[in-house]
Structures are given as structure tokens and as C-alpha cells.
C-alpha atoms as a PDB file:
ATOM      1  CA  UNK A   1     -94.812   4.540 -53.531  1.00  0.00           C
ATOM      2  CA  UNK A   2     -94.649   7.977 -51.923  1.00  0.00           C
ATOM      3  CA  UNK A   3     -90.899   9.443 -52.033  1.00  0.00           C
ATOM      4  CA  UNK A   4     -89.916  10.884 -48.638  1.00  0.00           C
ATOM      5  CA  UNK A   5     -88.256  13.886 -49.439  1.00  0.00           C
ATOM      6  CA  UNK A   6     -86.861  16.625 -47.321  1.00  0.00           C
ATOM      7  CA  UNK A   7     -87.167  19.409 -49.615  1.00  0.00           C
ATOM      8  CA  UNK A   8     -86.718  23.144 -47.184  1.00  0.00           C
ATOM      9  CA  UNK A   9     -85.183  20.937 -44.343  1.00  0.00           C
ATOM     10  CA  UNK A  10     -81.696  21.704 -43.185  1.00  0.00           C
ATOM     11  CA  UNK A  11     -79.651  18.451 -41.940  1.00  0.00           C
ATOM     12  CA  UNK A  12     -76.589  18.334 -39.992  1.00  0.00           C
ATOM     13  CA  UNK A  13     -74.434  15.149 -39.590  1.00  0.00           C
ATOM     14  CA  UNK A  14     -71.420  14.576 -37.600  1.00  0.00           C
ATOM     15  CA  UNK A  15     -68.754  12.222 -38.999  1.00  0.00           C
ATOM     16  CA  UNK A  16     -70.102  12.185 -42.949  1.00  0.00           C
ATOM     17  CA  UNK A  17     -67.133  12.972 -44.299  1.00  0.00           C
ATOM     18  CA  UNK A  18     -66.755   8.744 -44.949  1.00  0.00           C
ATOM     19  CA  UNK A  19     -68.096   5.382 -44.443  1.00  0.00           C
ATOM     20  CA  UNK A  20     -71.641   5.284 -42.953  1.00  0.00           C
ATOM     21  CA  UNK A  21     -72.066   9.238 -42.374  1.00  0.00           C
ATOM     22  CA  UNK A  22     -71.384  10.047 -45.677  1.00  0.00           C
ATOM     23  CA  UNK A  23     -74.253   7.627 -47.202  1.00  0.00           C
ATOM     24  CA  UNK A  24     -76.568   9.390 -44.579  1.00  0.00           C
ATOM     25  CA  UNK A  25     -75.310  12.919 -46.151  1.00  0.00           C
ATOM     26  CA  UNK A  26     -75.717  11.379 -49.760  1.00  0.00           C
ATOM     27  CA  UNK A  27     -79.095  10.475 -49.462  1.00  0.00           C
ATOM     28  CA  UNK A  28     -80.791  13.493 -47.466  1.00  0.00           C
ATOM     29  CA  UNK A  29     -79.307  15.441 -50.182  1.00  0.00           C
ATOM     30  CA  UNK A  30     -80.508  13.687 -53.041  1.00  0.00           C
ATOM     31  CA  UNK A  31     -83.879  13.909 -51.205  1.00  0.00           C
ATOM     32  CA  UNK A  32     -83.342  17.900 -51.168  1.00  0.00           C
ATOM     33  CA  UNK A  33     -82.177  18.738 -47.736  1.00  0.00           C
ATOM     34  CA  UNK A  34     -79.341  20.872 -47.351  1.00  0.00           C
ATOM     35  CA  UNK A  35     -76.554  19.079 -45.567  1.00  0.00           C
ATOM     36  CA  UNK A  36     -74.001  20.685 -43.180  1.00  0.00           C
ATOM     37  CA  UNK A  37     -70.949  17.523 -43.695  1.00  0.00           C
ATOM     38  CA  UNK A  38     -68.986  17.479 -40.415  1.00  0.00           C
ATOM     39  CA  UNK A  39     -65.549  15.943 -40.015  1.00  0.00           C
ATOM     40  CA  UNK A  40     -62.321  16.608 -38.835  1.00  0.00           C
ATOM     41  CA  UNK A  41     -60.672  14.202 -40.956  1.00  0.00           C
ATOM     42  CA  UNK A  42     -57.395  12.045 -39.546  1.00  0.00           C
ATOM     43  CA  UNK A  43     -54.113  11.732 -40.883  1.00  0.00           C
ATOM     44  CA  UNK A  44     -53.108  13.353 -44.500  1.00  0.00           C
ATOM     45  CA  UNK A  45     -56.846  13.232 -44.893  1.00  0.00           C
ATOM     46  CA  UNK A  46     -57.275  16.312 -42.122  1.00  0.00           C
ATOM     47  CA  UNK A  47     -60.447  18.183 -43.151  1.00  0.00           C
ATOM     48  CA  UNK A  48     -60.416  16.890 -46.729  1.00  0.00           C
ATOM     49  CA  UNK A  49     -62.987  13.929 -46.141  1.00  0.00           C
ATOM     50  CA  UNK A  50     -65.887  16.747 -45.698  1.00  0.00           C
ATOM     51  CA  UNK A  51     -65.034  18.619 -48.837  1.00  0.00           C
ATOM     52  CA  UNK A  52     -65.118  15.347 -51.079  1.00  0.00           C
ATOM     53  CA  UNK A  53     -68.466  15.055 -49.734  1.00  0.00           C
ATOM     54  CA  UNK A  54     -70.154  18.557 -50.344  1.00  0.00           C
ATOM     55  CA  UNK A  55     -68.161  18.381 -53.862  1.00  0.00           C
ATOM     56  CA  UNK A  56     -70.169  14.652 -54.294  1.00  0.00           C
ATOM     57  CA  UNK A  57     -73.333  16.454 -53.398  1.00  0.00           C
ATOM     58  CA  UNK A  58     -72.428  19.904 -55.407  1.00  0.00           C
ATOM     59  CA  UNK A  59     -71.915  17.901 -58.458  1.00  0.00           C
ATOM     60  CA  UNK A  60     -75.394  15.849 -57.856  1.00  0.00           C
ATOM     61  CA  UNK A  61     -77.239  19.454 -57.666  1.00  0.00           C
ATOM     62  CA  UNK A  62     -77.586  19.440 -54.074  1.00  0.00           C
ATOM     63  CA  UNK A  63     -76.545  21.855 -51.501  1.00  0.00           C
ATOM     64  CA  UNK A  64     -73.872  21.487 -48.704  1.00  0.00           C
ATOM     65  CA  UNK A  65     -71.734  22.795 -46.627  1.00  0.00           C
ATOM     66  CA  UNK A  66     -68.010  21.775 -44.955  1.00  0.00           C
ATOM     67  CA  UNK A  67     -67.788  21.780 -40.998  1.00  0.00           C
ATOM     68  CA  UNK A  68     -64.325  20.895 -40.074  1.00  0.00           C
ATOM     69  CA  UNK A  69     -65.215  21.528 -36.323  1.00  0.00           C
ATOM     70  CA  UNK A  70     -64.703  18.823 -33.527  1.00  0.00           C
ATOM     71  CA  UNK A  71     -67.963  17.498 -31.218  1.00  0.00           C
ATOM     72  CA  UNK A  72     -66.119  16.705 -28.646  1.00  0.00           C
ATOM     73  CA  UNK A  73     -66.206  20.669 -27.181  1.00  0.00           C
ATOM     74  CA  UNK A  74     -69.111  23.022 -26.636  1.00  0.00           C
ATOM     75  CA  UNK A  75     -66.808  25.479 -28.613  1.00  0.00           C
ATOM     76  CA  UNK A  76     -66.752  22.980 -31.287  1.00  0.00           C
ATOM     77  CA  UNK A  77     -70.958  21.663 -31.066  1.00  0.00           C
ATOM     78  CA  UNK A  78     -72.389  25.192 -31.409  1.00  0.00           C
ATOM     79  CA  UNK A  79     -70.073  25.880 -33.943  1.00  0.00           C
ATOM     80  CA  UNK A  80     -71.313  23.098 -36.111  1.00  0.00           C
ATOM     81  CA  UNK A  81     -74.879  24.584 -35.690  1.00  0.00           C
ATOM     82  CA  UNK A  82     -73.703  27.905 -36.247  1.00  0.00           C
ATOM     83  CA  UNK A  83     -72.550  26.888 -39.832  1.00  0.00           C
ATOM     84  CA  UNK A  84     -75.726  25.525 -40.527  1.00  0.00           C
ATOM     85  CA  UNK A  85     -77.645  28.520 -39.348  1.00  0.00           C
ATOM     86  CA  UNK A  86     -75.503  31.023 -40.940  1.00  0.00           C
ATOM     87  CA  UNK A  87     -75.732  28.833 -44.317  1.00  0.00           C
ATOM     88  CA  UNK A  88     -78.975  28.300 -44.209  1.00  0.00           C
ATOM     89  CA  UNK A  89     -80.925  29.758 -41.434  1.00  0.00           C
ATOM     90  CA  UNK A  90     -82.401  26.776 -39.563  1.00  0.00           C
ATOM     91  CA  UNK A  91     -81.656  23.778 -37.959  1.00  0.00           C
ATOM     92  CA  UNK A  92     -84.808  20.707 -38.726  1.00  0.00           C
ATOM     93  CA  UNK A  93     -82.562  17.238 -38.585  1.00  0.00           C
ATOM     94  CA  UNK A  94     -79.504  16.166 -36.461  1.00  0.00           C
ATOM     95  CA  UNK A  95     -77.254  12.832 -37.165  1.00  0.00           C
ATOM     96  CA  UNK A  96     -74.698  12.181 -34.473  1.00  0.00           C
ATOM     97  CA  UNK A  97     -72.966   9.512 -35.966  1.00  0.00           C
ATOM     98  CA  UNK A  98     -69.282  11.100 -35.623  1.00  0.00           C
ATOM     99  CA  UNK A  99     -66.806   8.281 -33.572  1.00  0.00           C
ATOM    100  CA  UNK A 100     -63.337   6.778 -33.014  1.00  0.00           C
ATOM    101  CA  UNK A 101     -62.111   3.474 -31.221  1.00  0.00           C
ATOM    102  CA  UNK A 102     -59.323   2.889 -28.840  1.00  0.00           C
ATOM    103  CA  UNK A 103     -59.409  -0.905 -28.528  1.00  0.00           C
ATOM    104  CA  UNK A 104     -57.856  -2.211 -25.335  1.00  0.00           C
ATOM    105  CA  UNK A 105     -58.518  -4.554 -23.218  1.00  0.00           C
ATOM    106  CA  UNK A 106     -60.235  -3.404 -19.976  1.00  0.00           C
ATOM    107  CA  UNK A 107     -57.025  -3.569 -17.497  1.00  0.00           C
ATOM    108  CA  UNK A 108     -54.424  -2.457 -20.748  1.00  0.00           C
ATOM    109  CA  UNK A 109     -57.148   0.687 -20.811  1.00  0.00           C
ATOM    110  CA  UNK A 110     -55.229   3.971 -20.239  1.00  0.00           C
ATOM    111  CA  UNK A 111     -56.975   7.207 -18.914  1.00  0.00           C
ATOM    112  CA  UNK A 112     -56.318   8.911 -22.694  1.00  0.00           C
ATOM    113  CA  UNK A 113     -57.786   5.720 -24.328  1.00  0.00           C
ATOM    114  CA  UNK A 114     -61.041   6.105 -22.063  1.00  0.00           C
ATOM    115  CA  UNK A 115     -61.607   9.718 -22.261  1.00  0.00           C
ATOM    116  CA  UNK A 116     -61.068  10.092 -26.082  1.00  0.00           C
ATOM    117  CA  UNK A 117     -63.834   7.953 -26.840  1.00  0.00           C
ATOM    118  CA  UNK A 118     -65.928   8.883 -23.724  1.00  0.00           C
ATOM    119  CA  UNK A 119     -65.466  13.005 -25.490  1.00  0.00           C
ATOM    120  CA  UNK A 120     -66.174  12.270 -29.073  1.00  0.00           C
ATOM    121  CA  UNK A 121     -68.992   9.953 -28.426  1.00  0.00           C
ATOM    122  CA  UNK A 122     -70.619  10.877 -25.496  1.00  0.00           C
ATOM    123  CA  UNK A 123     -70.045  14.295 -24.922  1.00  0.00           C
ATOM    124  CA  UNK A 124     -69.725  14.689 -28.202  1.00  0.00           C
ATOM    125  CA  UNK A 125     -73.923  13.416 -28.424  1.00  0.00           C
ATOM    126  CA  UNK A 126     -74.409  16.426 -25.659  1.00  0.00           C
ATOM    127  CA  UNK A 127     -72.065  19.118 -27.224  1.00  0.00           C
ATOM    128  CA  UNK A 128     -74.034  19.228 -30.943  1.00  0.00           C
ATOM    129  CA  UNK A 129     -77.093  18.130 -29.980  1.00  0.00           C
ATOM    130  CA  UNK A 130     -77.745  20.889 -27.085  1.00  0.00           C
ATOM    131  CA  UNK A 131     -77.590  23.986 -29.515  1.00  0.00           C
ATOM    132  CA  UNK A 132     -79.535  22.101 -31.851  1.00  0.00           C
ATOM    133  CA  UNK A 133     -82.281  21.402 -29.791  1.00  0.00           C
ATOM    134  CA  UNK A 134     -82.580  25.223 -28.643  1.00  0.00           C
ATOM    135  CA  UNK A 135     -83.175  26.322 -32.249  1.00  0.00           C
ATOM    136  CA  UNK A 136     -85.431  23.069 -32.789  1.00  0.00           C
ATOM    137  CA  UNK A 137     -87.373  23.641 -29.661  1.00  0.00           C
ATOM    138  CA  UNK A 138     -87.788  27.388 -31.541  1.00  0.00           C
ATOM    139  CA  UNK A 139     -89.320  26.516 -34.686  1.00  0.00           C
ATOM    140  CA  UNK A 140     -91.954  23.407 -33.052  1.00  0.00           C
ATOM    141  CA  UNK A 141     -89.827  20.508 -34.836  1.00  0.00           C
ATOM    142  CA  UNK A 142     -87.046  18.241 -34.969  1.00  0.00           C
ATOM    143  CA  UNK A 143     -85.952  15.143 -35.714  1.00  0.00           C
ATOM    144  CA  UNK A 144     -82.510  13.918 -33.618  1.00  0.00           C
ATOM    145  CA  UNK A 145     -80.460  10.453 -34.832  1.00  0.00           C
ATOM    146  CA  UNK A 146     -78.153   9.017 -31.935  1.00  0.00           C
ATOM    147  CA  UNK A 147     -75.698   6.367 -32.584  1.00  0.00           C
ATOM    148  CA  UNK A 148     -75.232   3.039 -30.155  1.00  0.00           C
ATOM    149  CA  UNK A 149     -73.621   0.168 -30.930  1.00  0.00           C
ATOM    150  CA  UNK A 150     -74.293  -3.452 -30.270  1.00  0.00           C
ATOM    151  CA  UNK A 151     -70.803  -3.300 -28.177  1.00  0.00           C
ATOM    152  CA  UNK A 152     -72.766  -1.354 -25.575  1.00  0.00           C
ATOM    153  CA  UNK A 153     -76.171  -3.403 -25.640  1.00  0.00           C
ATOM    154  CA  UNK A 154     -74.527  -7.017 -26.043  1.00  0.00           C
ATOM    155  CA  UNK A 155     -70.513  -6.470 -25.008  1.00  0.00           C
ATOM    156  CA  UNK A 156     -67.490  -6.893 -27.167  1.00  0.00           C
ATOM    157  CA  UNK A 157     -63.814  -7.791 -26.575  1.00  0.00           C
ATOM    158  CA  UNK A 158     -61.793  -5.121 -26.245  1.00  0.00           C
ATOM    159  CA  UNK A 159     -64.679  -2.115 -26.196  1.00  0.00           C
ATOM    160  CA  UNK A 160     -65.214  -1.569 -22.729  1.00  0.00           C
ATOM    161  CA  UNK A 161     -64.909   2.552 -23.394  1.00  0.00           C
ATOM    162  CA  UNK A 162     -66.937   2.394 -26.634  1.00  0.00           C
ATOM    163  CA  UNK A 163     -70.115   0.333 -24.973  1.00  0.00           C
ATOM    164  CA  UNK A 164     -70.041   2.412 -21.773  1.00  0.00           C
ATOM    165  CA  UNK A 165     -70.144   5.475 -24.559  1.00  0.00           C
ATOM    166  CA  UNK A 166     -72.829   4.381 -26.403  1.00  0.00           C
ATOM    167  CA  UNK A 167     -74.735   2.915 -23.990  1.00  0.00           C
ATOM    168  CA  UNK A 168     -74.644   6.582 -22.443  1.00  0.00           C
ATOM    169  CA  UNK A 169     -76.061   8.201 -25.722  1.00  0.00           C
ATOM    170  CA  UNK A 170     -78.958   5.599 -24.986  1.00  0.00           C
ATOM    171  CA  UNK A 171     -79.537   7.627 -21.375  1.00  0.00           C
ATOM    172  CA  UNK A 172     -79.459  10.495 -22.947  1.00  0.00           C
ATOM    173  CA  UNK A 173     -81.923   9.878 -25.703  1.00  0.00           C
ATOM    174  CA  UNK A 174     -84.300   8.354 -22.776  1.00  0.00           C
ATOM    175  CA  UNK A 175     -84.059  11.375 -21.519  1.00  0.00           C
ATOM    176  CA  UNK A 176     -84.240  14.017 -24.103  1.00  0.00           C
ATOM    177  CA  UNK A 177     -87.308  12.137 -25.902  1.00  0.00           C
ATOM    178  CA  UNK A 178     -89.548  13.326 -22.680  1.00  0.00           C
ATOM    179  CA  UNK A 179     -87.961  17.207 -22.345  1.00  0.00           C
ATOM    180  CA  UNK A 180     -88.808  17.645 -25.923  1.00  0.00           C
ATOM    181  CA  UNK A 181     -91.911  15.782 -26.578  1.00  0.00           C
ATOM    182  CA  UNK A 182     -94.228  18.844 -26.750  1.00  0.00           C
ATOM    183  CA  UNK A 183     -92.296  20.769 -29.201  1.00  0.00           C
ATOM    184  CA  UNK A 184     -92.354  17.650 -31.836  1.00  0.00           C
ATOM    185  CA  UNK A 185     -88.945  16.640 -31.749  1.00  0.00           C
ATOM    186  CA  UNK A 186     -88.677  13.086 -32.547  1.00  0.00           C
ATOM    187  CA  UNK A 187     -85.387  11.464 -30.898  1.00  0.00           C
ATOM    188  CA  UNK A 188     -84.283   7.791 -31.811  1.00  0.00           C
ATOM    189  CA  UNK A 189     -81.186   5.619 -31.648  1.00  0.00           C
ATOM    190  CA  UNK A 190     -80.125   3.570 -34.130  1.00  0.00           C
ATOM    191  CA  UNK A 191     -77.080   0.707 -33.951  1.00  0.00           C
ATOM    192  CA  UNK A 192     -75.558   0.524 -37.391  1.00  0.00           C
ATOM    193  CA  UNK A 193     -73.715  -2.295 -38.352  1.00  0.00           C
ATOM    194  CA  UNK A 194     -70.837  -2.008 -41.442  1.00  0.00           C
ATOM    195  CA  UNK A 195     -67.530  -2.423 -42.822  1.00  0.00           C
ATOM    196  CA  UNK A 196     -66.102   1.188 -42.652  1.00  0.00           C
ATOM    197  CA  UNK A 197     -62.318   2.706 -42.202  1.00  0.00           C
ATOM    198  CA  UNK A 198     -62.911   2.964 -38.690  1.00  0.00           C
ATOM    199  CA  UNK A 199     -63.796  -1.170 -38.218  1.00  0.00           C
ATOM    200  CA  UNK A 200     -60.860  -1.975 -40.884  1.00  0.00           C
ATOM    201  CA  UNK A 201     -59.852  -5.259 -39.712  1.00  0.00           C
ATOM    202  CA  UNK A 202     -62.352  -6.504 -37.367  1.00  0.00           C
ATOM    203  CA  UNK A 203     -64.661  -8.106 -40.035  1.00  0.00           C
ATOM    204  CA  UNK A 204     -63.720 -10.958 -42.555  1.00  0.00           C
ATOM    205  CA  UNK A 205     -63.740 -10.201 -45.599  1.00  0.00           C
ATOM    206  CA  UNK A 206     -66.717 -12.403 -46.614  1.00  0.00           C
ATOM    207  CA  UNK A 207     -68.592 -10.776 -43.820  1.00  0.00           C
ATOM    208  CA  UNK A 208     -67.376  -7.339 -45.036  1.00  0.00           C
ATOM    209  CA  UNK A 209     -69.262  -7.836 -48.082  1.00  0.00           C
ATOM    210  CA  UNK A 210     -72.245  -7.902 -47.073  1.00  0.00           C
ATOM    211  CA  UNK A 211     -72.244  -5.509 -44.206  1.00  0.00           C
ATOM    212  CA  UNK A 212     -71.920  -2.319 -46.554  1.00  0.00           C
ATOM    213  CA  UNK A 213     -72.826   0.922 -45.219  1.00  0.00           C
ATOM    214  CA  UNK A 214     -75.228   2.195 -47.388  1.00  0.00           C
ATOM    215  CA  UNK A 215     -77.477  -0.889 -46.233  1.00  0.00           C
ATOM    216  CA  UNK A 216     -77.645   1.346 -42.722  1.00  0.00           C
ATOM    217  CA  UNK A 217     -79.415   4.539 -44.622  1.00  0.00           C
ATOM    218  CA  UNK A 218     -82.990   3.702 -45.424  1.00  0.00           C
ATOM    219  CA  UNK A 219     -83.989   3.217 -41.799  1.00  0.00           C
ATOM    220  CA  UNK A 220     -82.443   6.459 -40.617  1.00  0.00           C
ATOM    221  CA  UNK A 221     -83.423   8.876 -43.315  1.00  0.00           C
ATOM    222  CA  UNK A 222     -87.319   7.633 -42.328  1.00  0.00           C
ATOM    223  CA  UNK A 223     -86.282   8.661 -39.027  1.00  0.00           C
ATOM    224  CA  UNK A 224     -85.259  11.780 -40.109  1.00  0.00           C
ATOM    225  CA  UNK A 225     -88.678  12.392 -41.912  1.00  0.00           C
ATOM    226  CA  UNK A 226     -91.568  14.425 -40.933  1.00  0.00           C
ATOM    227  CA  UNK A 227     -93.670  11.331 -41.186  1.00  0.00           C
ATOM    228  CA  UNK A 228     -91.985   9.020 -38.791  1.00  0.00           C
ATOM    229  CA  UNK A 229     -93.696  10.111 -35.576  1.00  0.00           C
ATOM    230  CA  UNK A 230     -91.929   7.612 -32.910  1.00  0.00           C
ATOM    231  CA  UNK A 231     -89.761   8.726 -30.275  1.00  0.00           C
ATOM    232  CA  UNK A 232     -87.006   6.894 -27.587  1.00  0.00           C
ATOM    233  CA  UNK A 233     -86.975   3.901 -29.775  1.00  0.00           C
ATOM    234  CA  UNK A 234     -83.771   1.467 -30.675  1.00  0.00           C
ATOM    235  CA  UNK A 235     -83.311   0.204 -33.817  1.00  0.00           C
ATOM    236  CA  UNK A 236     -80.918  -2.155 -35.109  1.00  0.00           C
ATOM    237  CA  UNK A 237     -79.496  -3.207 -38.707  1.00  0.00           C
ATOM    238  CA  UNK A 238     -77.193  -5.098 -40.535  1.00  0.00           C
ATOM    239  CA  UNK A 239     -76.508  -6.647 -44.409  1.00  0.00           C
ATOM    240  CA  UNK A 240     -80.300  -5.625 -44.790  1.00  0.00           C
ATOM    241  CA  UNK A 241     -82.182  -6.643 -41.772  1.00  0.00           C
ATOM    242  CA  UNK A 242     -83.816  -3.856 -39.212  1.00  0.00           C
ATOM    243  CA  UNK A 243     -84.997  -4.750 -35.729  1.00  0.00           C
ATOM    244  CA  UNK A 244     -86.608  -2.409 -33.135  1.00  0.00           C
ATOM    245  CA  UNK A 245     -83.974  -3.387 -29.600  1.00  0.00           C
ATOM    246  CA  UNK A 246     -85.341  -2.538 -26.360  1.00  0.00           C
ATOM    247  CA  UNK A 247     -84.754  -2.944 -22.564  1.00  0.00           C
ATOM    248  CA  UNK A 248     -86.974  -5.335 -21.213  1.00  0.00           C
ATOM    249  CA  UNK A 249     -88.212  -6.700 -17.605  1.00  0.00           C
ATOM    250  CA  UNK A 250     -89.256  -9.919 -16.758  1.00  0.00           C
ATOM    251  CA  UNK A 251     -91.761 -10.948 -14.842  1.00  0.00           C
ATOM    252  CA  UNK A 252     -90.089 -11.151 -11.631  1.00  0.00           C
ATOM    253  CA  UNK A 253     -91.104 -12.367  -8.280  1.00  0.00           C
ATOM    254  CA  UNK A 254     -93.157 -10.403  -6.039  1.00  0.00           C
ATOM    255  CA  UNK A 255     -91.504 -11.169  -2.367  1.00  0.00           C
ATOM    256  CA  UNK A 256     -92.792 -10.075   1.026  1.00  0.00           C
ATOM    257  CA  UNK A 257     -95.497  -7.603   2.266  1.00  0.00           C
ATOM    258  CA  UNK A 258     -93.492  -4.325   1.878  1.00  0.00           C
ATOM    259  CA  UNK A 259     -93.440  -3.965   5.325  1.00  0.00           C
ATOM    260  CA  UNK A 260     -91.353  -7.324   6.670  1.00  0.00           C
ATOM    261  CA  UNK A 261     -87.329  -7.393   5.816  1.00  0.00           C
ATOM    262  CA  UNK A 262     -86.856  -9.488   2.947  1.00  0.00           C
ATOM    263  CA  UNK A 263     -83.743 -12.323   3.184  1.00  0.00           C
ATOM    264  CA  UNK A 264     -80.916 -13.317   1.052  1.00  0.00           C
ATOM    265  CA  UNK A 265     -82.150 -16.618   1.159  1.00  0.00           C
ATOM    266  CA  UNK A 266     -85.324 -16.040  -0.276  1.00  0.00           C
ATOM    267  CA  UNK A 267     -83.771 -14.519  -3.173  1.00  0.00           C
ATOM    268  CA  UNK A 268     -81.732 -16.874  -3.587  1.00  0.00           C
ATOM    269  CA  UNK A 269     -84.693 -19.718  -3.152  1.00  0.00           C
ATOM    270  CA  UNK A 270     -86.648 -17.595  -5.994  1.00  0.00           C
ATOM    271  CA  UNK A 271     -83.564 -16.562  -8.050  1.00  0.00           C
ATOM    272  CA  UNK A 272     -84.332 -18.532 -11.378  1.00  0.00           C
ATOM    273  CA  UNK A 273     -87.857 -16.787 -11.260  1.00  0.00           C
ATOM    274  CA  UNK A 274     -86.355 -13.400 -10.521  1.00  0.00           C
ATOM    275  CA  UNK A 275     -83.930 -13.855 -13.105  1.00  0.00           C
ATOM    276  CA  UNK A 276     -86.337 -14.912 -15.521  1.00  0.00           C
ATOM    277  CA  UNK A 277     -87.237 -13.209 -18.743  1.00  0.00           C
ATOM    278  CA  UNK A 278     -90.113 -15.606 -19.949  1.00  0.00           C
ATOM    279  CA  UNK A 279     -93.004 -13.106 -21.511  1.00  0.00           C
ATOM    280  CA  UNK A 280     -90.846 -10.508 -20.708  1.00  0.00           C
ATOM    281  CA  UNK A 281     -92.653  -6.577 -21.460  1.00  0.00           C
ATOM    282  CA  UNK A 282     -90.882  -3.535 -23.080  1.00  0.00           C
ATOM    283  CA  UNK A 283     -90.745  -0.119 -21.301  1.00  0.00           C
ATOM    284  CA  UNK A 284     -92.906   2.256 -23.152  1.00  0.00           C
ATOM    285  CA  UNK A 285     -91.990   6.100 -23.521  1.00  0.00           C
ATOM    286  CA  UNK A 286     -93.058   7.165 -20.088  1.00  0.00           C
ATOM    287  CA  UNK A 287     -91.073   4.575 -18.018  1.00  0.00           C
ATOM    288  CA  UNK A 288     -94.325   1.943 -17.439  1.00  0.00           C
ATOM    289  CA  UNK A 289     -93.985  -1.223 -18.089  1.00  0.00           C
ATOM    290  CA  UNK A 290     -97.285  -2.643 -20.591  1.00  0.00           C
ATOM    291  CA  UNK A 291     -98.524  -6.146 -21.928  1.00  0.00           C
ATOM    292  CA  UNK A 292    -101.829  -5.846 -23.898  1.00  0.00           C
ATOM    293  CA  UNK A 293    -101.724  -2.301 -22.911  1.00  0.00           C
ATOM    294  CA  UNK A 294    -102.461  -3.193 -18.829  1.00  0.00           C
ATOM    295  CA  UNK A 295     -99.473  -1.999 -17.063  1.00  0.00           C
ATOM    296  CA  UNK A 296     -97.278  -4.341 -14.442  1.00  0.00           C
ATOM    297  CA  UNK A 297     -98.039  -2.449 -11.540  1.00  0.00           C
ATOM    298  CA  UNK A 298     -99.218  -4.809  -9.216  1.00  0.00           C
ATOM    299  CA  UNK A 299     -98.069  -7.424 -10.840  1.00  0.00           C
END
């Protein structure tokens, strides 16, 4: 078995200073890429969590470097890159996997508990990875990891400002994956599933053990590597298992002549069709819609 390595590639990662980030940092490194550890730390931990990582690597003979800076800023994004250019000149892989929660039910949301996690997940996904993708764009190569969660594709109690958050890094990735095609930047999305200090309490413990986080790494370090060539795709994991999600369309119900006004009542007489996803069809990179590679138009 070929190893993937990433030996000359520079790798910046947003929230490895624990939990799931910090396996991502672990293993780039220990496949030679130079690491730029982000986070800000919380608590008596404040900037520390980053430095036990790059020590961890250090002490492994890799290279790394502390970023203490927040994403949730422009100020704060390009600074992150800056560290990694002025460290090592170049900018090849981006992880935004940085986040926080503010569970609360929908009406016991405040304003603060909305736009913290809206600015560290969301904006945060559009302050690092915009300066990245300039000096990407530059050199004719990239590869970009954005973080979803199942909370955003499937719902969860309590998480109505984390799923509308990572549901929005899915937008952008759609997106970004077609304004940086040509230049061979490779954009995907991944929804990692683990027991980490930021989900502390909301698995059992049986269920804890087997959700670790270094069972989320494999999948995105291929992602990372030169040799995975797919772009705008989903992927999901857990304890071990790795799915590709997508949005789908179903078959529908084609209604009317497109020139006649349509009724309620006709919808509602062809509803369970409409609603339907029997031999329902992915959408591909460009938007279409294919089954055996013949598109739906006219369907």
C-alpha cells in the first residue's frame, strides 16, 4: 500500500489545539506537512491547547507552528495565513474545523447565543479560507476541508444556530468548488462525528467509546492529498463508517403546459408524487441533475 504523504506541503487547521483538530494536525505531520495549529484556547487553557500540540509534533520530528488568532474576524483569518506564510512560505491545505456551541432551544435563543456561533463557524469558514484561497489560486493548487454537522443536514434539539451555521459552510463550499475549479483547488465537506470537550455530555458513555476522534482522520487527510481529485462532495463518518451525503431531488411531477396557471388543488391532488423521493438523483458539480449520466431535464 502506497503511503500518502504530504512531504513540502504546508497545512493550516483551525481549532487543532484538541479533540478532532488536533488528530487532523497529528497525522498531516507525521505524514511530513508542516502544520500551522490554530486555537484560541478557553478558560485557564487560553492559548495553551496550540502549544501542547506543536510541542506533540516537535517531539515526533515534525514541524509546527502556534496560531493563537481567532477566525471569527478578517483581522484574525489573514492573520492565521500570514503565520503560515511567514513560517513557511506557502499555503497548499486548509482545515476549518475550529467551533463552539450555544445550546438553546430555538425561542430561549438570545441574539449573543446566535451570532457567536453564526461568527466562529460561518464567518469564521469565509474569514480563513478567503486569504487562503488567494495564495492557493497563486501557486495552481489547493486542497480546502469544511466542517458540517449532521445537526444542519438532519436537525437536532437544541442546535438551531449550529445547523443554520453549518449548513451555510455547505453554500459556501457549493459555491467556492466552481470559482476555483480551474486553478485545482479541491473543496469538500466533511461531517465528523466524536466524543470531544466541546460535545462533553451529550453522548453516553458507551456511545462515547466508540465515537473517538481519531476514527474522523483517515477520510480527511485523503482529502487533503494531491491524489484525491473530487470536489463539492459531503462526506460523513462515525465509530468507523464513511458515507458520501448529498442533496437529492425526486422525481417530481411535471404539472401544466408552462403557459396555463397551475392550482393549489392540483398540487395538492399530486402531492404524494411531488413529495416523493423514490429513485431519487444527486446533483452533480455543475448544478444538473443525472441518472445513468442522462440529465432530468425534461423529465
Amino acid at each position: 500500500m502506497e503511503s500518502i504523504t504530504f512531504e513540502n506541503r504546508v497545512a493550516i487547521i483551525t481549532g487543532a489545539g484538541e479533540g478532532i483538530g488536533r488528530e487532523y494536525a497529528l497525522d498531516l505531520a507525521k505524514r511530513g506537512a508542516q502544520v500551522v495549529v490554530n486555537d484560541i484556547g478557553h478558560g485557564q487553557d487560553q492559548g495553551r491547547t496550540a502549544d501542547r500540540v506543536v510541542d506533540e509534533i516537535k517531539k515526533a520530528g515534525g514541524k509546527a507552528v502556534a496560531s493563537f488568532d481567532s477566525v471569527a474576524t478578517m483581522k484574525g483569518g489573514k492573520n492565521i495565513v500570514d503565520t503560515a506564510m511567514d513560517h513557511f512560505g506557502r499555503v497548499d491545505i486548509l482545515i476549518n474545523n475550529a467551533g463552539i456551541l450555544r445550546d438553546r432551544t430555538f425561542i430561549k435563543m438570545t441574539e449573543k447565543d446566535w451570532d457567536d456561533v453564526i461568527a466562529v463557524h460561518l464567518k469564521g469558514a469565509f474569514c480563513v479560507t478567503q486569504p487562503a484561497v488567494k495564495i492557493m489560486k497563486e501557486n495552481g493548487y489547493g486542497r480546502i476541508v469544511f466542517t458540517a454537522s449532521s445537526s444542519g443536514m438532519y436537525g437536532n434539539f437544541g442546535q438551531s444556530n449550529y445547523g443554520a451555521a453549518k449548513m451555510g459552510v455547505i453554500g459556501i463550499m457549493n459555491t467556492l468548488k466552481i470559482e476555483t475549479a480551474k486553478y485545482n483547488i479541491k473543496i469538500n465537506t466533511v461531517a465528523p462525528n466524536a466524543a470531544t470537550g466541546m460535545t462533553q455530555g451529550v453522548f453516553p458513555d458507551e456511545v462515547a467509546k466508540r465515537i473517538r476522534p481519531e476514527f474522523n482522520t483517515p477520510i480527511v487527510t485523503f482529502l487533503c492529498s494531491e491524489g484525491n481529485q473530487e470536489s463539492g462532495m459531503i462526506f460523513t463518518m462515525s465509530a468507523g463508517w464513511f458515507a458520501r451525503s448529498a442533496m437529492v431531488s425526486g422525481k417530481g411531477a411535471r404539472i401544466g403546459d408552462t403557459k396555463r396557471v397551475i392550482k393549489a388543488e392540483e398540487i395538492r391532488d399530486r402531492f404524494d408524487q411531488i413529495k416523493s423521493l423514490d429513485n431519487a438523483l444527486s446533483y452533480d458539480h455543475c448544478g444538473q441533475i443525472y441518472s445513468l449520466g442522462r440529465p432530468l431535464t425534461g423529465r
